[in-house]
Every structure is written in C-alpha cells, then in structure tokens.
Protein backbone atom coordinates (compact mmCIF):
# COMPACT_ATOMS: atom_id res chain seq x y z
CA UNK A 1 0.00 0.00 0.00
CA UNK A 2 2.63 2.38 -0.96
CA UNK A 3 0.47 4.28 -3.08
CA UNK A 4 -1.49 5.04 -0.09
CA UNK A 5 1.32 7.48 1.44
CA UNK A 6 1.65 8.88 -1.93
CA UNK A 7 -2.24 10.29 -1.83
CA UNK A 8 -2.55 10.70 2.19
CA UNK A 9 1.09 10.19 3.67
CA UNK A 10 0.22 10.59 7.08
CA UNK A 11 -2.91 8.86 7.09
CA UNK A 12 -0.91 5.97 5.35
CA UNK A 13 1.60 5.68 7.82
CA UNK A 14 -0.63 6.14 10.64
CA UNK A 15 -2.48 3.32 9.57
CA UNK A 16 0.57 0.56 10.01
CA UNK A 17 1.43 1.95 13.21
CA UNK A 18 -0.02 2.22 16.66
CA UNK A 19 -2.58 4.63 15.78
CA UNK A 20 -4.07 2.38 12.82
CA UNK A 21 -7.11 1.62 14.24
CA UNK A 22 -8.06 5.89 14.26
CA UNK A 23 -6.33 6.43 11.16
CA UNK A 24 -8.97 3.13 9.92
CA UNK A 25 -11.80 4.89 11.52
CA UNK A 26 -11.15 8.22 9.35
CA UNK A 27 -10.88 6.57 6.28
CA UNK A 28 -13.91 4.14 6.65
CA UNK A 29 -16.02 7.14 7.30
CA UNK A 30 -15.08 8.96 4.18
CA UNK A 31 -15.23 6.09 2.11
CA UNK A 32 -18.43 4.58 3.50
CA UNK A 33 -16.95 1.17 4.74
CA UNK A 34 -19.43 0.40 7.59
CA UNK A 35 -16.69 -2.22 9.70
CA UNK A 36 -14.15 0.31 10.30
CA UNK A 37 -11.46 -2.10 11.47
CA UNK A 38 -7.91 -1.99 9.90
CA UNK A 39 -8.23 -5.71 8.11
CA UNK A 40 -11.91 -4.11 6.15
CA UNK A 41 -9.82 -0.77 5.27
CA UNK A 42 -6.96 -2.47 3.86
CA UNK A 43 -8.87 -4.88 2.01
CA UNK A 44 -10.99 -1.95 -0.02
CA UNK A 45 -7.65 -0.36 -0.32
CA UNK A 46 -5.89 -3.28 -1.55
CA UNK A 47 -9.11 -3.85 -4.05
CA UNK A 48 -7.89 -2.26 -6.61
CA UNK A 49 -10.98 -0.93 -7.65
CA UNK A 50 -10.99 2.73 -6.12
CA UNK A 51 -13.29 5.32 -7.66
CA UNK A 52 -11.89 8.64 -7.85
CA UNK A 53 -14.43 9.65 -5.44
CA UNK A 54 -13.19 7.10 -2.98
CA UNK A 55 -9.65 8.85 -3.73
CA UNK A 56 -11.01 12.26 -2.53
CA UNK A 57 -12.43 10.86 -0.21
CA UNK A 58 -9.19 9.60 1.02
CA UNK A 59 -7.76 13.61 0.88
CA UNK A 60 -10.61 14.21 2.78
CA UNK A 61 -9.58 11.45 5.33
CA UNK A 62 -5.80 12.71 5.37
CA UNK A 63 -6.95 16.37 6.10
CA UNK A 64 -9.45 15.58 9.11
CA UNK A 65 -6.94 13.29 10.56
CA UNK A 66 -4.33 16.04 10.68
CA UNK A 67 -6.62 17.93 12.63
CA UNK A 68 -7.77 15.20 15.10
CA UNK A 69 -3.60 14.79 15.28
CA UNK A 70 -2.72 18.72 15.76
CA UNK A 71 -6.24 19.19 18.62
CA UNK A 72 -5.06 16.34 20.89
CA UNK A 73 -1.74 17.20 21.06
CA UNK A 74 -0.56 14.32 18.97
CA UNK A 75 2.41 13.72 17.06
CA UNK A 76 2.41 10.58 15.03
CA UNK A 77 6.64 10.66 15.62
CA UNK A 78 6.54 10.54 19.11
CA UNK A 79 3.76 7.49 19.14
CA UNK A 80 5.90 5.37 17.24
CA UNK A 81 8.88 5.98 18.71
CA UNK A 82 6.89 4.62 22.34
CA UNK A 83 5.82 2.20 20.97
CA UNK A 84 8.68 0.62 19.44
CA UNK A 85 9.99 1.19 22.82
CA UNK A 86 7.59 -0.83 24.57
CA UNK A 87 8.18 -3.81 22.51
C-alpha cells in the first residue's frame, strides 16, 4: 500500500502503526466502509478498484486526521517511537 502514502502520507503511515485503528476509523467514514477495522480498510484499499471519489475521499480522510492529530496534542513521531519502545 505504498500508493497510499503517496495520496494521504500521514494517514498511510498512521495506519501501520499504533494509531491504525483511528487512522482506519477516518478513512472508513469517508469512504463509507461500515466495519471500520484496519483488516476491512486495507482490504478496499488493496481492491484495486478505487473510484476517484473514494480517492477524494481519502484527501478528505488525510486532512481531518491532521486535525484530530494537531487538537489532541498528537504527534504521530513521538507514538511510534513509544511504541517501538515498549516492545
């Protein structure tokens, strides 16, 4: 899912790390995927069969989960690096 971090980089990385199951959560709600769970977000993504509205829908995804990032205080950096500490 490379292309992913092409079209939404930060939603595409959040959604490997420890903050996948959010960054799932954003994107099934823009792209109307009613299980919003990482393994039902990957498969759609992994379809290949993407509308371009699904696409925007994906910029929309990126851009509302840079703000639910930058009003709690979150830095996607800083979660990774704990948790790879933690392991």
């Amino acid at each position: 899912m490379e292309w992913l971090k092409t079209i939404a980089p930060l939603i595409g990385t959040a959604l490997g790390g420890p903050l996948g199951g959010a960054a799932a959560s954003f994107i099934a709600g823009k792209l109307g995927i009613p299980d919003a769970t990482i393994t039902a977000v990957t498969d759609v993504l992994n379809s290949g069969k993407m509308t371009p509205e699904q696409i925007s829908g994906l910029k929309l995804a990126e851009i509302d989960f840079q703000k639910f990032l930058e009003s709690n205080k979150i830095k996607l950096e800083e979660v990774a690096a704990a948790d790879r500490e933690s392991a």
